[in-house]
PDB file of N, CA and C in Angstrom:
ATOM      1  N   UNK A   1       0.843  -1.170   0.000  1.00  0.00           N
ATOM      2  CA  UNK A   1       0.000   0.000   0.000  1.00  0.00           C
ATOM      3  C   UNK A   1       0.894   1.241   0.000  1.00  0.00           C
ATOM      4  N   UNK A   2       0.663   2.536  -0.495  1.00  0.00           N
ATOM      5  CA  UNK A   2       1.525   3.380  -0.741  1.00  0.00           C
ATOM      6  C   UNK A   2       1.397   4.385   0.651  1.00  0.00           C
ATOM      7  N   UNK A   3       0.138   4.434   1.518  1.00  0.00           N
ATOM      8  CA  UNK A   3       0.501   4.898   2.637  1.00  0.00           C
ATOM      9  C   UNK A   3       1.962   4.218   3.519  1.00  0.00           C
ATOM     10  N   UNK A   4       1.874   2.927   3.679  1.00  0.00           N
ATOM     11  CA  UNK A   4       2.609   2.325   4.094  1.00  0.00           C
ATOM     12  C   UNK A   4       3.973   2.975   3.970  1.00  0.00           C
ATOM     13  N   UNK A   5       4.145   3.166   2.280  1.00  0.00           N
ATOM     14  CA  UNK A   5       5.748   3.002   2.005  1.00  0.00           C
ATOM     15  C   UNK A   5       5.929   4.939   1.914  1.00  0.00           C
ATOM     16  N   UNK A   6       4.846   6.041   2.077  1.00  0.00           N
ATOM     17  CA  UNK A   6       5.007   7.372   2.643  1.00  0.00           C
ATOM     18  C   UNK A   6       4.931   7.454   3.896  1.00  0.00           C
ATOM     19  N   UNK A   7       4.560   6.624   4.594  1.00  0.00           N
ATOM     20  CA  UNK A   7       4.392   7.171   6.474  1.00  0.00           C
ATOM     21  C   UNK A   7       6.145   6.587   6.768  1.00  0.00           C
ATOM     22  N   UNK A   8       6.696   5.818   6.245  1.00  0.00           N
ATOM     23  CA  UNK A   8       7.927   5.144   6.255  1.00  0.00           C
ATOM     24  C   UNK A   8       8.905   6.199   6.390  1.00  0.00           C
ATOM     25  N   UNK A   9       9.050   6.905   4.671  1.00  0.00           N
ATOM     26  CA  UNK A   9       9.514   8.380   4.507  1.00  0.00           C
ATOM     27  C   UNK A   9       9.094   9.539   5.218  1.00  0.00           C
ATOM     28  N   UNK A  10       8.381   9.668   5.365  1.00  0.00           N
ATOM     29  CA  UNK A  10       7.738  11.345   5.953  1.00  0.00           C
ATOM     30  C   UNK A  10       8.332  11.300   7.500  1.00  0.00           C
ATOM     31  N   UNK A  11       7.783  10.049   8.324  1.00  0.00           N
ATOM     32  CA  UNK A  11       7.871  10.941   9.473  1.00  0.00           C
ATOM     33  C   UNK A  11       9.860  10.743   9.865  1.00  0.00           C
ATOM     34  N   UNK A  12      10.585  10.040   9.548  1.00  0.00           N
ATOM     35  CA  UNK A  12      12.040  10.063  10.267  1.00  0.00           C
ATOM     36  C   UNK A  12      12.131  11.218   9.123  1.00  0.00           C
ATOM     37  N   UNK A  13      11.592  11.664   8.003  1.00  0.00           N
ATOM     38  CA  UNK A  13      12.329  13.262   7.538  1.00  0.00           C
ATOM     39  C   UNK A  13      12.022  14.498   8.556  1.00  0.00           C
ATOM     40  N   UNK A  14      10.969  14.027   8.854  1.00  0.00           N
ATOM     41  CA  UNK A  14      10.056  15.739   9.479  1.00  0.00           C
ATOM     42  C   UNK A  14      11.072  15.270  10.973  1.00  0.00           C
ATOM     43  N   UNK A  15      11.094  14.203  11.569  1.00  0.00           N
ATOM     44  CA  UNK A  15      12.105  14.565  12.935  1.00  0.00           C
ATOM     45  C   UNK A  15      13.298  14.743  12.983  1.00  0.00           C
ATOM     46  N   UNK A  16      14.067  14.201  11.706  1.00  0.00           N
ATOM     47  CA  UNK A  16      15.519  14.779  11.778  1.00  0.00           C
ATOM     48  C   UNK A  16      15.601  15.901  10.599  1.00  0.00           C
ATOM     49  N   UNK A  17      14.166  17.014  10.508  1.00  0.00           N
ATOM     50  CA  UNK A  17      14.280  17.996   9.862  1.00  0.00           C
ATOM     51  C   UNK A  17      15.061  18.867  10.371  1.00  0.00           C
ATOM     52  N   UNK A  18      16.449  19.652  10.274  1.00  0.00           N
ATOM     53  CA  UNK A  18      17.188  20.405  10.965  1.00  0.00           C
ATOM     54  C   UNK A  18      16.835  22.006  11.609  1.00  0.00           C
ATOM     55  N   UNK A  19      15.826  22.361  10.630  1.00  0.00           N
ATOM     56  CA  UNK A  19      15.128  23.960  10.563  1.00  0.00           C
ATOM     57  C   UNK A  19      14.506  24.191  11.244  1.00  0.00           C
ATOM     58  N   UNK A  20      13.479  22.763  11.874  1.00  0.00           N
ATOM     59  CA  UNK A  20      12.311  22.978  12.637  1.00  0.00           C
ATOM     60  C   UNK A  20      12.718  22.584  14.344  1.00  0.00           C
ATOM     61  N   UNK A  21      12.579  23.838  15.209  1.00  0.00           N
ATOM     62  CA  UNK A  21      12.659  23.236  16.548  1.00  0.00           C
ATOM     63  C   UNK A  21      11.595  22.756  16.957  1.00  0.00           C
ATOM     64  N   UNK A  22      11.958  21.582  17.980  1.00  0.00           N
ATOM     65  CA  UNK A  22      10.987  20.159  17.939  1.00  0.00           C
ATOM     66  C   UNK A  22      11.508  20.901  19.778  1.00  0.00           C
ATOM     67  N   UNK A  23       9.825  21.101  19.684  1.00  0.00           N
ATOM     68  CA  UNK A  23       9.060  21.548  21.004  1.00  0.00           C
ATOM     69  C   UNK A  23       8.516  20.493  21.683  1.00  0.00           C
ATOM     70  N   UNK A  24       7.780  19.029  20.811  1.00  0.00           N
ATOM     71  CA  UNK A  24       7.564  18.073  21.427  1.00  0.00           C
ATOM     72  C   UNK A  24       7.481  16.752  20.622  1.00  0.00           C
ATOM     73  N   UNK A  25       7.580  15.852  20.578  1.00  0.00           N
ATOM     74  CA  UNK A  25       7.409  14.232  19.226  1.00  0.00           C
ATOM     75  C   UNK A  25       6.243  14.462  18.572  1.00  0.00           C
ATOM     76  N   UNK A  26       6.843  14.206  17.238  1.00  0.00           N
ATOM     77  CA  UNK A  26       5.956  14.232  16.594  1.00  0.00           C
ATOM     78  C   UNK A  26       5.056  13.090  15.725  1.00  0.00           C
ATOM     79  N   UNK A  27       3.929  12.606  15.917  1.00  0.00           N
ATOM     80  CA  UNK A  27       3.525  11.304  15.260  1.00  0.00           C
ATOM     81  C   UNK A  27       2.947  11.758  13.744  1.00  0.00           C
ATOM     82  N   UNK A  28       3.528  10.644  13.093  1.00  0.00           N
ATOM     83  CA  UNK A  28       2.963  10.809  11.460  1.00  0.00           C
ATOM     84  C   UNK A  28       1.930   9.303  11.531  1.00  0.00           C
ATOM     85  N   UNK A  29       0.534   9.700  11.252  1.00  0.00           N
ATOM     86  CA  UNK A  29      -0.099   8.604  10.913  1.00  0.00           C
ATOM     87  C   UNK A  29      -1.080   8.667  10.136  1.00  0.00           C
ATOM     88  N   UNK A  30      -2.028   7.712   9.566  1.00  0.00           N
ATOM     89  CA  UNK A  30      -2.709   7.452   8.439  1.00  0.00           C
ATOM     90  C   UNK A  30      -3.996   7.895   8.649  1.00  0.00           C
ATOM     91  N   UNK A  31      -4.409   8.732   7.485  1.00  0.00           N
ATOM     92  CA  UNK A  31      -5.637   8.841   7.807  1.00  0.00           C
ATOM     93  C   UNK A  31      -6.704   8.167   8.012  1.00  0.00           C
ATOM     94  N   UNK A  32      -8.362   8.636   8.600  1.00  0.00           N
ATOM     95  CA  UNK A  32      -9.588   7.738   9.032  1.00  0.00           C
ATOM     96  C   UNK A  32     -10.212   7.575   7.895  1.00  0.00           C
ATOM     97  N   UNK A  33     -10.005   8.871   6.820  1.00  0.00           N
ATOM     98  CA  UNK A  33     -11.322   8.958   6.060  1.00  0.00           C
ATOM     99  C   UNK A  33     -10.858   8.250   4.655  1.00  0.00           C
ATOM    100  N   UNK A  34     -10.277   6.904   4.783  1.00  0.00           N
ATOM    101  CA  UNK A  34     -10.188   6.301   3.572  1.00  0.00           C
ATOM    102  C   UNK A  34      -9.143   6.724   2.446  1.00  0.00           C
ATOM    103  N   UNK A  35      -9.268   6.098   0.980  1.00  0.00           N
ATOM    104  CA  UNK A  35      -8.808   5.900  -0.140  1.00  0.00           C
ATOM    105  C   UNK A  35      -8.662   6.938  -0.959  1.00  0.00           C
ATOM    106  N   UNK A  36     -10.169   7.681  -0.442  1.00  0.00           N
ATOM    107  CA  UNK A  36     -10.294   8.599  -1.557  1.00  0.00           C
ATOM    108  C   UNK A  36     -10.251  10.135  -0.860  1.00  0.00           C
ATOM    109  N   UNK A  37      -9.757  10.249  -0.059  1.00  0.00           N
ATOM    110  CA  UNK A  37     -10.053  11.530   0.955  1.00  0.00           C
ATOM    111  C   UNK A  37      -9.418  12.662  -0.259  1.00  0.00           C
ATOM    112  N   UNK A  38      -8.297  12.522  -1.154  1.00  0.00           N
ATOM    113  CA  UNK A  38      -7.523  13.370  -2.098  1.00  0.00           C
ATOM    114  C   UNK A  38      -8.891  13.684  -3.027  1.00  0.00           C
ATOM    115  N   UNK A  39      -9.431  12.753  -3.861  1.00  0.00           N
ATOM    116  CA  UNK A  39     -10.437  13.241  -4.893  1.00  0.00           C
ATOM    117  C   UNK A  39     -11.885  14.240  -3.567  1.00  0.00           C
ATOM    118  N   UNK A  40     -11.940  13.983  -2.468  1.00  0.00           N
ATOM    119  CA  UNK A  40     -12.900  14.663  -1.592  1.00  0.00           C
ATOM    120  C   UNK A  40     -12.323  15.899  -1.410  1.00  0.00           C
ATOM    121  N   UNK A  41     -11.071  15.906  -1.468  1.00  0.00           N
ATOM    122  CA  UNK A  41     -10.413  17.273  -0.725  1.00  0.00           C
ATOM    123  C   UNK A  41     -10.465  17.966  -2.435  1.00  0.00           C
ATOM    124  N   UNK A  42     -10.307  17.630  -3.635  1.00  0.00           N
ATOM    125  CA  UNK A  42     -10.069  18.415  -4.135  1.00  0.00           C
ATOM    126  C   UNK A  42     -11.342  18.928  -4.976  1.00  0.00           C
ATOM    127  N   UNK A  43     -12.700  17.526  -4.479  1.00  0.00           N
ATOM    128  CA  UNK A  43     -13.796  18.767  -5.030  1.00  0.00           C
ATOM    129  C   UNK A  43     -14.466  19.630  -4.254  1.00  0.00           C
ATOM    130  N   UNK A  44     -14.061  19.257  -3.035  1.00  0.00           N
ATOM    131  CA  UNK A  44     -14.631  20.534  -1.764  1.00  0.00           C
ATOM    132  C   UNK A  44     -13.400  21.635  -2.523  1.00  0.00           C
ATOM    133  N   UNK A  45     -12.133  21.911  -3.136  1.00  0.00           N
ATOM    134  CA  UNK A  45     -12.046  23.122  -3.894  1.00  0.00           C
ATOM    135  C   UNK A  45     -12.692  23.763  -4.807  1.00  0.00           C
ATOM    136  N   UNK A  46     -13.282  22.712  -5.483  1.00  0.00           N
ATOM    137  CA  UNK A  46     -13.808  23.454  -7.047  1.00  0.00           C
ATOM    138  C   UNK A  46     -14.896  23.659  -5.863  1.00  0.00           C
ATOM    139  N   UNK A  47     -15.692  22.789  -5.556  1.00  0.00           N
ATOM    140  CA  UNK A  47     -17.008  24.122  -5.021  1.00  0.00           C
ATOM    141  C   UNK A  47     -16.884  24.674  -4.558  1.00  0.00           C
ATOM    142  N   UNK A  48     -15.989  25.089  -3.665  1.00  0.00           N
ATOM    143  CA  UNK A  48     -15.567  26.718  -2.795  1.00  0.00           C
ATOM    144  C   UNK A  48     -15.144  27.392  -3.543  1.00  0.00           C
ATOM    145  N   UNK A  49     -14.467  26.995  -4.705  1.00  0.00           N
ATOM    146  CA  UNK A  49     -14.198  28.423  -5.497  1.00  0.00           C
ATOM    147  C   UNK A  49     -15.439  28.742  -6.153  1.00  0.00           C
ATOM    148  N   UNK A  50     -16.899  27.886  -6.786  1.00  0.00           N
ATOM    149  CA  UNK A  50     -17.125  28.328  -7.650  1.00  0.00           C
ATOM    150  C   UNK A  50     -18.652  28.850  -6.660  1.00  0.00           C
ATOM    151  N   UNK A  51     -19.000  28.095  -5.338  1.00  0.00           N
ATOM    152  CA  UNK A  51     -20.084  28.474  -4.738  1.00  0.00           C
ATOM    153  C   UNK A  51     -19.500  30.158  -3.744  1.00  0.00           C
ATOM    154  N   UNK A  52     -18.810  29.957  -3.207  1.00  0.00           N
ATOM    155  CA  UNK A  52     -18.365  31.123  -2.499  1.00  0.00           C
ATOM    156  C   UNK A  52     -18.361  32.437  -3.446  1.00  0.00           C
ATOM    157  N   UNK A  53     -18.927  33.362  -2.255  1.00  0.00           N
ATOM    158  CA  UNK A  53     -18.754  34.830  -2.873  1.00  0.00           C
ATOM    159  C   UNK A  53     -17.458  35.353  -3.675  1.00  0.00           C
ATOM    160  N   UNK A  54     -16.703  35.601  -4.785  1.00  0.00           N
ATOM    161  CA  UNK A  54     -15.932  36.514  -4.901  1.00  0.00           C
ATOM    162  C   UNK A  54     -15.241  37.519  -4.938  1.00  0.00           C
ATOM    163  N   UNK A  55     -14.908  37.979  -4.156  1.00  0.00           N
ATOM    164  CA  UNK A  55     -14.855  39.580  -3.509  1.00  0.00           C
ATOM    165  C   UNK A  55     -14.201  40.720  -5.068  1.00  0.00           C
ATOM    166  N   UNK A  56     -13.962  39.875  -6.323  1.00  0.00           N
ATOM    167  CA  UNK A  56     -13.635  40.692  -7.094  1.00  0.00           C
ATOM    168  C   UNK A  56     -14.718  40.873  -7.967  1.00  0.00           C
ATOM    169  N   UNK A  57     -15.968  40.216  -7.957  1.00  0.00           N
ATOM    170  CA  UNK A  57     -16.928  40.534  -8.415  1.00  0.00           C
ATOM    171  C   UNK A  57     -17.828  41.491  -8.206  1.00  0.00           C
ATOM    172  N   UNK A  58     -17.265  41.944  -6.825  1.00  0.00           N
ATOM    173  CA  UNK A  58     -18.297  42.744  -6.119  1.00  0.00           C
ATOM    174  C   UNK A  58     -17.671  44.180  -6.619  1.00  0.00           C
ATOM    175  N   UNK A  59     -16.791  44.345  -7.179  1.00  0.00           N
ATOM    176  CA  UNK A  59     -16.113  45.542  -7.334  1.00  0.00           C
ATOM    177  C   UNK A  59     -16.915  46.494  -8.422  1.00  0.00           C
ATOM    178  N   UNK A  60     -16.655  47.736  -8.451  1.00  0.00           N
ATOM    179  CA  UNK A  60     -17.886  48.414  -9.560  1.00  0.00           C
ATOM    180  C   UNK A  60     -16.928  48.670 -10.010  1.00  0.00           C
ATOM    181  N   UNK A  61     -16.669  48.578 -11.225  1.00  0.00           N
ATOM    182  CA  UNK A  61     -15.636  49.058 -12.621  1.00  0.00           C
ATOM    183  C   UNK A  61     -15.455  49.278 -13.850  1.00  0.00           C
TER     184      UNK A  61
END
């Protein structure tokens, strides 16, 4: 599974990241909401861009 072989990579990078002071441990783990949480996350964008107000529309010009 490809979570598997990114939770592998990610979290020993982010703790021996040198830049970041490490205030307390940090856990890297897998998400709850499944397989497809990427295609969910990216059409909750298109409808926030296209349902939400545009503040440049509102402009008189």
């Amino acid at each position: 599974m490809l979570s598997e072989r990114f939770l592998a990579v990610v979290e020993p990078m982010i703790t021996s990241w040198p830049f970041v002071e490490k205030m307390h441990d940090i856990q890297v783990v897998n998400t709850q909401l499944g397989e497809d949480v990427g295609a969910v996350g990216a059409a909750c964008l298109v409808l926030d861009q296209t349902l939400s107000p545009q503040p440049h529309a509102l402009l008189i010009g």
